[in-house]
Protein backbone atom coordinates (compact mmCIF):
# COMPACT_ATOMS: atom_id res chain seq x y z
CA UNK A 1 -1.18 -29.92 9.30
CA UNK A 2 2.64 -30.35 8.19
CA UNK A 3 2.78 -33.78 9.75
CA UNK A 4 -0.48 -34.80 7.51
CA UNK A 5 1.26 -33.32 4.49
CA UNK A 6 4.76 -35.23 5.61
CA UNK A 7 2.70 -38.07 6.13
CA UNK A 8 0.39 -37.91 2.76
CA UNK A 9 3.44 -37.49 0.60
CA UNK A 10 5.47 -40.28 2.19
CA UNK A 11 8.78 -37.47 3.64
CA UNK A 12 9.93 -36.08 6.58
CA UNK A 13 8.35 -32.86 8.06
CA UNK A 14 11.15 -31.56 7.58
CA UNK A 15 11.39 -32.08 3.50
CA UNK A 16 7.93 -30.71 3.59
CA UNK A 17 9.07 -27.57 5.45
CA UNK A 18 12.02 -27.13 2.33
CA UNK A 19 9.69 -27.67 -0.46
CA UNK A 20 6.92 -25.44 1.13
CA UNK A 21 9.24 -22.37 2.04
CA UNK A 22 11.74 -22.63 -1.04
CA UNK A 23 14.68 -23.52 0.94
CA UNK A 24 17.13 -26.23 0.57
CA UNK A 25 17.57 -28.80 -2.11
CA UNK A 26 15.06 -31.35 -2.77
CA UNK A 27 14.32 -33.67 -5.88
CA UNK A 28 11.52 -32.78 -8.47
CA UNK A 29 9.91 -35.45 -7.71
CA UNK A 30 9.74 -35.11 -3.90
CA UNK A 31 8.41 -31.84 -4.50
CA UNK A 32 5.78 -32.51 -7.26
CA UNK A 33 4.75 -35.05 -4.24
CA UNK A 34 4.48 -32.86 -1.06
CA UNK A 35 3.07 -30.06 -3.37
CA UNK A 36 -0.28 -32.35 -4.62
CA UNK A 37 -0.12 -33.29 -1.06
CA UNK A 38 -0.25 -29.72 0.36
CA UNK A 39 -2.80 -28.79 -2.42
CA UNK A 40 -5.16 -31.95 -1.59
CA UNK A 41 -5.07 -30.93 2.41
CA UNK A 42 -5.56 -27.19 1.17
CA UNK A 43 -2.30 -26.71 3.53
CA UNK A 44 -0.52 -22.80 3.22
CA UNK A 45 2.60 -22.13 5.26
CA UNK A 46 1.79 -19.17 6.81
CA UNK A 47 3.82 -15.63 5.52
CA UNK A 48 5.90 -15.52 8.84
CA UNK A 49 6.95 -19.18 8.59
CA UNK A 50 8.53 -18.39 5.18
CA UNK A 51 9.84 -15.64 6.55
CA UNK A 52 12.02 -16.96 9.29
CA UNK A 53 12.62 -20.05 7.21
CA UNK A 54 14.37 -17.97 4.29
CA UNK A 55 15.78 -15.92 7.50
CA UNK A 56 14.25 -13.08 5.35
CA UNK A 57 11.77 -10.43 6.81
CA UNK A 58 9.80 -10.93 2.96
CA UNK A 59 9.42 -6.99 2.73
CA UNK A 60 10.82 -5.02 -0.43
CA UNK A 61 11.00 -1.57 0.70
CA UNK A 62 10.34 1.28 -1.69
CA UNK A 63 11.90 4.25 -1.53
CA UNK A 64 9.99 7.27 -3.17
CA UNK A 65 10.08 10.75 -2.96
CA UNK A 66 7.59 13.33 -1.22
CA UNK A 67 7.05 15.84 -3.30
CA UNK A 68 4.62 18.95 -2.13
CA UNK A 69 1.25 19.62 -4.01
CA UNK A 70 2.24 16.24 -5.92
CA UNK A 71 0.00 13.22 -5.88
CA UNK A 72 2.37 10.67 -6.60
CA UNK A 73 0.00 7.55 -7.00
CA UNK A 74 -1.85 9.77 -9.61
CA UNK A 75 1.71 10.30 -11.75
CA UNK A 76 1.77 7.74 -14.62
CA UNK A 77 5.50 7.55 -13.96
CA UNK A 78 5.22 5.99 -10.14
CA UNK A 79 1.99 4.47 -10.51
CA UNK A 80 3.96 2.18 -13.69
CA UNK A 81 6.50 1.62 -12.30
CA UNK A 82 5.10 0.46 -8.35
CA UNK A 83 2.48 -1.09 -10.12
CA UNK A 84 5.94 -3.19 -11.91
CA UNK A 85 7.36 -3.72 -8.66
CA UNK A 86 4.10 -4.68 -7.08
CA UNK A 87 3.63 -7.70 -9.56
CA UNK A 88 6.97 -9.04 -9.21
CA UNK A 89 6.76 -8.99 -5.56
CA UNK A 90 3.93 -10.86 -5.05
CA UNK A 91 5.40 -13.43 -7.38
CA UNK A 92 7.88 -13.84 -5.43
CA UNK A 93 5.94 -13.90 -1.63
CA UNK A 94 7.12 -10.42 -0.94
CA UNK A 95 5.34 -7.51 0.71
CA UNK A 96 6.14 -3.75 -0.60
CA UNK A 97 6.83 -1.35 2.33
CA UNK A 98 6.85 2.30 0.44
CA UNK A 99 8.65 4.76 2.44
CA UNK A 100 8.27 8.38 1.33
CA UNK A 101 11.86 10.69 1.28
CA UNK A 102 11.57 13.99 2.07
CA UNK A 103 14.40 16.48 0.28
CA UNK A 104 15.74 17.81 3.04
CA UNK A 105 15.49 14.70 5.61
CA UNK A 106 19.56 12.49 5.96
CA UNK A 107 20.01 10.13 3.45
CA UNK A 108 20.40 7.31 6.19
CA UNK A 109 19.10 4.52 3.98
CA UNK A 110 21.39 1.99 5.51
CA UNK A 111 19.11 2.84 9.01
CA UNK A 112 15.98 1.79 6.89
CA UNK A 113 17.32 -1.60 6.18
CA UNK A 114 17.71 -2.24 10.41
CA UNK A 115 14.81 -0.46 11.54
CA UNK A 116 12.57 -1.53 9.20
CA UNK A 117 13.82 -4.91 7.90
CA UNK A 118 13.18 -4.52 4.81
CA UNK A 119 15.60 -7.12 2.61
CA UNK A 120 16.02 -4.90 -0.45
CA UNK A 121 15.53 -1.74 -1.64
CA UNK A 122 14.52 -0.23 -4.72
CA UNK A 123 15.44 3.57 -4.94
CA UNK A 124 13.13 5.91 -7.05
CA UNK A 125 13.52 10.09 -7.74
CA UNK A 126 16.86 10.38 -6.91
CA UNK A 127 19.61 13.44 -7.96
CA UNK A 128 23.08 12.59 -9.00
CA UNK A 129 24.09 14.74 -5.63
CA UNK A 130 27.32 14.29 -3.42
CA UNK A 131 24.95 13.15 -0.36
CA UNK A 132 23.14 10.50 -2.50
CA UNK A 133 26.40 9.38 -3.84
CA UNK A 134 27.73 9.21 -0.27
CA UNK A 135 24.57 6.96 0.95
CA UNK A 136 24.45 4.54 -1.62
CA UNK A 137 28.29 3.89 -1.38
CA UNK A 138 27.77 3.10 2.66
CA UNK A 139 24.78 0.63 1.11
CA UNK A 140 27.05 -1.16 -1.02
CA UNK A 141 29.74 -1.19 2.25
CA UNK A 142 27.35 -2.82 4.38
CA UNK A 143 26.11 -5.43 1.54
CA UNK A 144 22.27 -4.03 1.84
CA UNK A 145 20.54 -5.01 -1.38
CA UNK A 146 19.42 -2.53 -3.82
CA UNK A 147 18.36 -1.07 -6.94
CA UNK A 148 18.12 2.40 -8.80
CA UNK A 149 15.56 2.86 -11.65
CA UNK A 150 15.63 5.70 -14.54
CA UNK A 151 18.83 6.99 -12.72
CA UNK A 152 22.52 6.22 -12.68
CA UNK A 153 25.67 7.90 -11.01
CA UNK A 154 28.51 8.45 -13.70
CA UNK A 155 31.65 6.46 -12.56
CA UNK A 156 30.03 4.22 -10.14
CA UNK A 157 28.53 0.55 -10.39
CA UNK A 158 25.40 0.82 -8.60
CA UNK A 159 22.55 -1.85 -9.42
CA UNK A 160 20.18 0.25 -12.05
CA UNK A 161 17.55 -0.57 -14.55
CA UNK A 162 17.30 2.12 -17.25
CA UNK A 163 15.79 2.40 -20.57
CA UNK A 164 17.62 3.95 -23.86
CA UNK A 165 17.34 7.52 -23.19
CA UNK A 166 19.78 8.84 -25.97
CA UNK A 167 18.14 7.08 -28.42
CA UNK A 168 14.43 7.67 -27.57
CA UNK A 169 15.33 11.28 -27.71
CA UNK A 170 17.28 10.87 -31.10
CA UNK A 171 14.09 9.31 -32.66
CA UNK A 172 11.96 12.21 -30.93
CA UNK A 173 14.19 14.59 -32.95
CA UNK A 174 14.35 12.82 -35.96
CA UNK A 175 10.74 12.55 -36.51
CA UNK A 176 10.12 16.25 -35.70
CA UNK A 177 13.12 16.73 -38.40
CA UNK A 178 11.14 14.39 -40.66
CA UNK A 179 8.13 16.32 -40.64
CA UNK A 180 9.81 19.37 -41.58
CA UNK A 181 11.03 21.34 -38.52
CA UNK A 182 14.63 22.76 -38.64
CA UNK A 183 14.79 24.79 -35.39
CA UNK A 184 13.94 22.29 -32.72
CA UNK A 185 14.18 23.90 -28.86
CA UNK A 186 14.31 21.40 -26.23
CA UNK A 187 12.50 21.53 -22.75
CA UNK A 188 14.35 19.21 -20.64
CA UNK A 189 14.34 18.05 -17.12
CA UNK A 190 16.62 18.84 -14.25
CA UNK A 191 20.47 17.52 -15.09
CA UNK A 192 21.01 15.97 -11.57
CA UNK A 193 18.69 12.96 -13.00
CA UNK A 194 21.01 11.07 -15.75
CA UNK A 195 17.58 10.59 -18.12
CA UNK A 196 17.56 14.27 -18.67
CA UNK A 197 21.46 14.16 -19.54
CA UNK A 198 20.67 11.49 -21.83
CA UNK A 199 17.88 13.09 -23.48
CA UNK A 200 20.12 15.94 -23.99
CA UNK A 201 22.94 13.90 -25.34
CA UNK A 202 19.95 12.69 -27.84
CA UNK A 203 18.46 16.04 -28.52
CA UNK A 204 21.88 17.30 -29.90
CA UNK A 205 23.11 13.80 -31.95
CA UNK A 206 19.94 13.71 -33.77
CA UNK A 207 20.21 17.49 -34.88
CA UNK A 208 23.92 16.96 -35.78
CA UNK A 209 23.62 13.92 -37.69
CA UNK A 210 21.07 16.05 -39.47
CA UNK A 211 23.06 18.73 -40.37
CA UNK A 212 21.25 21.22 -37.97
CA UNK A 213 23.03 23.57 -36.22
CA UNK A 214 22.96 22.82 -32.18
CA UNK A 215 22.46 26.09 -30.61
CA UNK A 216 21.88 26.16 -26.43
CA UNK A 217 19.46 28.63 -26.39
CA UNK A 218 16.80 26.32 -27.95
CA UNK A 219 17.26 24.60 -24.81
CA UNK A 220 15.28 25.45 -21.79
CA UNK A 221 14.78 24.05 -18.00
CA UNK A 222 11.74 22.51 -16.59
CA UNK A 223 11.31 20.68 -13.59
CA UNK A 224 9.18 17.82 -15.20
CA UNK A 225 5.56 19.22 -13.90
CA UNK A 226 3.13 20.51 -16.33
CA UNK A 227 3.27 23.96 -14.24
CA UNK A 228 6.69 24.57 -15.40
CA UNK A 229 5.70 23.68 -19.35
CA UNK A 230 2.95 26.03 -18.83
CA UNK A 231 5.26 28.84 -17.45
CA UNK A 232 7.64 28.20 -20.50
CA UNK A 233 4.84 29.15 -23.20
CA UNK A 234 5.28 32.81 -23.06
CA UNK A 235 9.04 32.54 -24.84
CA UNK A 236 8.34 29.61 -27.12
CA UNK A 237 5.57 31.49 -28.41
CA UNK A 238 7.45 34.87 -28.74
CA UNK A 239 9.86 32.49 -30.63
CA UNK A 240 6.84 30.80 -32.38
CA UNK A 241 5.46 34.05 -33.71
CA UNK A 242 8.97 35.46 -35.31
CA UNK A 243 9.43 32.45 -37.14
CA UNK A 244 12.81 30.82 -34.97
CA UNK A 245 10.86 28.13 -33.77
CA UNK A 246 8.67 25.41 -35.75
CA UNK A 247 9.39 21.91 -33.28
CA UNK A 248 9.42 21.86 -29.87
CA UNK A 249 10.80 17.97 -27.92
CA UNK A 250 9.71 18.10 -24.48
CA UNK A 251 11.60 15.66 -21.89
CA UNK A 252 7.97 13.99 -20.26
CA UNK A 253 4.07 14.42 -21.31
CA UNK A 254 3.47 16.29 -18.37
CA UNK A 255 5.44 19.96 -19.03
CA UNK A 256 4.22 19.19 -23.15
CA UNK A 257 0.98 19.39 -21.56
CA UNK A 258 1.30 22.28 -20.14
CA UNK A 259 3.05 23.76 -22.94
CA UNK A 260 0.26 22.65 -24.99
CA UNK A 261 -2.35 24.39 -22.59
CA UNK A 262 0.22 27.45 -22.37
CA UNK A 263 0.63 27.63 -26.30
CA UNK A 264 -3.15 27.90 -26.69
CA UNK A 265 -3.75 30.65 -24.69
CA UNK A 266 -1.41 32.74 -27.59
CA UNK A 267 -3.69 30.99 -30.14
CA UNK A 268 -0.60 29.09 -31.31
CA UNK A 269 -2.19 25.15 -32.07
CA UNK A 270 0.46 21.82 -31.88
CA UNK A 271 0.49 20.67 -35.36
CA UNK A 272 -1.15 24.05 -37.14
CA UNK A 273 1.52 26.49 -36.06
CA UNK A 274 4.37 24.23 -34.26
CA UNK A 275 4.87 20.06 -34.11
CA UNK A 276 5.00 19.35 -30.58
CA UNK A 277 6.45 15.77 -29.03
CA UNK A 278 6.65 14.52 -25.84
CA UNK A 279 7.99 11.70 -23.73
CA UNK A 280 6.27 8.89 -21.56
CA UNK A 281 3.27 8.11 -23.27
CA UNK A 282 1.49 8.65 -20.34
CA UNK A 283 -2.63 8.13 -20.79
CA UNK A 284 -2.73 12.01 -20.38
CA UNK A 285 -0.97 11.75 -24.01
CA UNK A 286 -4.25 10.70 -25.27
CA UNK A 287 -6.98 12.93 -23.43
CA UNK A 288 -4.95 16.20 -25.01
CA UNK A 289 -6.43 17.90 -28.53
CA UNK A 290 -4.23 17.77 -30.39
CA UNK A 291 -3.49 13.86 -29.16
CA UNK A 292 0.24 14.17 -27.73
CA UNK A 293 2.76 13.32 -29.94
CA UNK A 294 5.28 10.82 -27.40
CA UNK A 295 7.87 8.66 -26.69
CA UNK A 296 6.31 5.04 -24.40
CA UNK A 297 9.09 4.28 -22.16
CA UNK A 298 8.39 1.01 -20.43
CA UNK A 299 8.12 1.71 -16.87
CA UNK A 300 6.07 -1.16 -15.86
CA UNK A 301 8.73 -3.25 -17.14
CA UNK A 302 11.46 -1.70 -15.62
CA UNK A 303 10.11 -1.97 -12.17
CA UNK A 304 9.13 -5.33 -12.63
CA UNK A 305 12.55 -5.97 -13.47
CA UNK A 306 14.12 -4.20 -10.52
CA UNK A 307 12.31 -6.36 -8.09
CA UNK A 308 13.11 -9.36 -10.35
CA UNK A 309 16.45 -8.58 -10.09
CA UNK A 310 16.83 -8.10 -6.36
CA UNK A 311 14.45 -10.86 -5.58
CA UNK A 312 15.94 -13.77 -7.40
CA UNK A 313 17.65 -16.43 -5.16
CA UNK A 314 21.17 -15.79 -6.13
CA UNK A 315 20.81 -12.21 -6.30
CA UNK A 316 19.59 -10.46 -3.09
CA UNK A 317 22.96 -11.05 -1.11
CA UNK A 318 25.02 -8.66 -3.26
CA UNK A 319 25.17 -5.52 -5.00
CA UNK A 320 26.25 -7.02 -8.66
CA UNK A 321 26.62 -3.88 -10.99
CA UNK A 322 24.12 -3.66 -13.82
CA UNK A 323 21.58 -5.02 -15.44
CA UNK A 324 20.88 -7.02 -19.04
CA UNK A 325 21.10 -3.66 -21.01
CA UNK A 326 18.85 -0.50 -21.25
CA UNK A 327 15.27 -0.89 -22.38
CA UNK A 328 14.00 -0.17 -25.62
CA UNK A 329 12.09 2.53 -26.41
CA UNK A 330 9.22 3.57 -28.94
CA UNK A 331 8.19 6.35 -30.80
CA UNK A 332 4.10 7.08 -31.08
CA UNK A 333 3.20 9.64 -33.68
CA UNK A 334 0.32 11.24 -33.30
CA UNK A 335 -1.54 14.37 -34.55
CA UNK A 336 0.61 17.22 -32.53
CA UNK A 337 3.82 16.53 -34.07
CA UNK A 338 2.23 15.79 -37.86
CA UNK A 339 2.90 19.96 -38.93
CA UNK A 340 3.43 19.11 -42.42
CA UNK A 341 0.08 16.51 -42.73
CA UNK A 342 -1.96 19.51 -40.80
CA UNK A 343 -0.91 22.08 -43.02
CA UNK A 344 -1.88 20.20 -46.23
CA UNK A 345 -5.19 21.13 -48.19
C-alpha cells in the first residue's frame, strides 16, 4: 500500500515512510501531497511501524501508587490527572502503560525503563524521601525521560509540573478571614509531599498579612483521606464548642468531607456554627450539604501538560529542569464557608 501512496503522490517510498511516521525533514508541500494521498487510499502505518521508525517503543509509562482499601481510578485527583495524560498521549500516537508502586517495593525506576520500554515516565504520589531522591537522580544519570506532577524535591532540578500552592492556600485563608473568622486551624496533608508544605507556607502568609496571630496548634495532620478528616472532628469540635475555633482550611475535599460528616455527628453545621473550605474542587465538593466550600486546582491540565512536555520532539531525550511556571489556581465559594451570610436574619 506504501508504494500506491509513493506512487499517487508522485515521491519515493521512502518520503512517504518520513511524512507518515513523523521522521525526517520533508517540505509542506510534499507532505500536504502524500497525506491526501494516504487519506484517498485510506492507507494507516501501522502502530509498530511508527514505532521502530521513531526507534521509540510509543509507550508513556505511568507511575502511580498502590494504596490499600484505595480505589484510585475512583479519586478525582488520579482520575484528572490520567485522564490529562491520557489525552495528550493519544495526540501524540502514544500508549499509557500504568504501573502501580507499592511503598515498600525498591525504587528501581531506571529497571522499568529497560524491562518495560517505556520512553518516558511520568511519576505520580511520591514523598520527598532520601530513597526517592536517590532514584530519580540515577534517572537523570542514565538520561531516562521523566516528569513529576504536584511534587518537587527542594534543591534539585527535576522535570515537574505544579500548580500555585502558596497562593491557592493564601486565598483559602483570606476568604475564610473575609467572612469573619479570626481563629483559622489548618488540616493539612503529610509534609513529605511539597503541596502540603506549600499550603502551609500559604496558611500562615495569609493569617500574617492579616494581622492574625499564627499559632501551631491550629494546625493538625491528616493523611489526605476522608477517614482521617473524620477522625479529626472530635478536637475541632471540642474547639468549636469553647469558642477557639470559627474557620477551619482543609488541604483536599476529601478529609473536609469527612470533617464535614464528623462535625455533624456533634450537631456542629459548616456555615451555621463554623465556615469550612476545602481544596480540589473535586465533584464530591458538590454532592455535600452544605455544598463544599474549595479551591479547583487544574489537574487535568497539569497532566496533559506533563505528557506534552515529555512527548514533544525536542524534549523526550533530556531531563530539562522545569516547566513554564506553576498553574493558576481558583477559589469557589460556596455555602460552607459563607458563616457570616448563614447567620444573617
Amino acid at each position: 500500500m506504501r508504494k500506491e501512496v509513493a506512487k499517487l503522490a508522485g515521491v519515493s517510498e521512502a518520503t512517504v515512510s518520513r511524512v507518515l511516521n513523523g521522521v525526517g525533514p520533508v517540505r509542506e508541500e510534499t507532505k500536504q501531497r502524500v497525506l491526501e494521498a494516504a487519506e484517498q487510499l485510506q492507507y494507516v502505518p501501522s502502530q509498530l511501524a511508527r514505532s521502530f521508525a521513531r526507534k521509540r517503543s510509543g509507550h508513556l509509562g505511568v507511575i502511580i501508587p498502590s494504596l490499600p482499601k484505595v480505589h484510585l481510578f475512583s479519586t478525582y485527583y488520579f482520575s484528572e490527572i490520567l485522564s490529562g495524560i491520557g489525552e495528550a498521549a493519544k495526540e501524540q500516537g502514544y500508549d499509557l502503560l500504568l504501573m502501580f508502586r507499592w511503598p515498600d517495593e525498591p525504587r528501581d525506576y531506571d529497571l522499568l525503563f529497560r524491562t518495560h520500554k517505556v520512553d518516558a515516565c511520568i511519576m505520580l504520589g511520591l514523598h520527598d524521601l532520601p530513597v526517592e531522591r536517590q532514584a530519580l537522580a540515577k534517572l537523570v544519570a542514565e538520561e531516562h525521560p521523566f516528569c513529576l506532577i504536584n511534587q518537587r524535591f527542594e534543591g534539585e532540578t527535576f522535570r515537574t509540573v505544579d500548580a500555585d500552592h502558596v497562593d491557592g492556600s493564601r486565598m483559602a485563608v483570606n476568604h475564610l478571614i473575609a467572612e469573619g473568622c479570626s481563629r483559622i486551624a489548618l488540616v493539612n496533608g503529610p509534609l513529605t509531599y511539597s503541596n502540603s508544605i506549600d499550603r502551609h507556607r500559604g496558611y500562615r502568609e495569609a493569617l500574617e498579612q492579616q494581622g492574625l496571630v499564627y499559632a501551631s496548634d491550629l494546625v493538625y495532620q491528616g493523611n489526605f483521606g476522608r477517614k482521617s478528616g473524620y477522625e479529626l472532628a472530635r478536637p475541632l469540635a471540642e474547639r468549636i464548642q469553647n469558642g477557639t475555633l470559627d474557620g477551619i482550611f482543609a488541604a483536599n475535599d476529601r478529609m473536609a468531607i469527612g470533617l464535614m460528616q464528623g462535625l455533624h455527628e456533634h450537631e456542629l453545621i459548616a456555615g451555621r456554627h463554623y465556615a469550612l473550605i476545602g481544596y480540589d474542587d473535586s465533584d464530591g465538593s458538590r454532592l455535600t450539604q452544605p455544598q463544599l466550600s474549595s479551591v479547583a486546582v487544574p489537574f487535568f491540565e497539569m497532566g496533559r501538560r506533563a505528557a506534552r512536555l515529555l512527548l514533544a520532539t525536542d524534549s523526550a531525550g533530556a531531563n530539562g529542569p522545569g516547566t513554564d511556571g506553576e498553574l493558576p489556581l481558583q477559589l469557589v465559594v460556596r455555602e460552607s464557608s459563607r458563616l457570616q451570610t448563614s447567620n444573617t436574619p
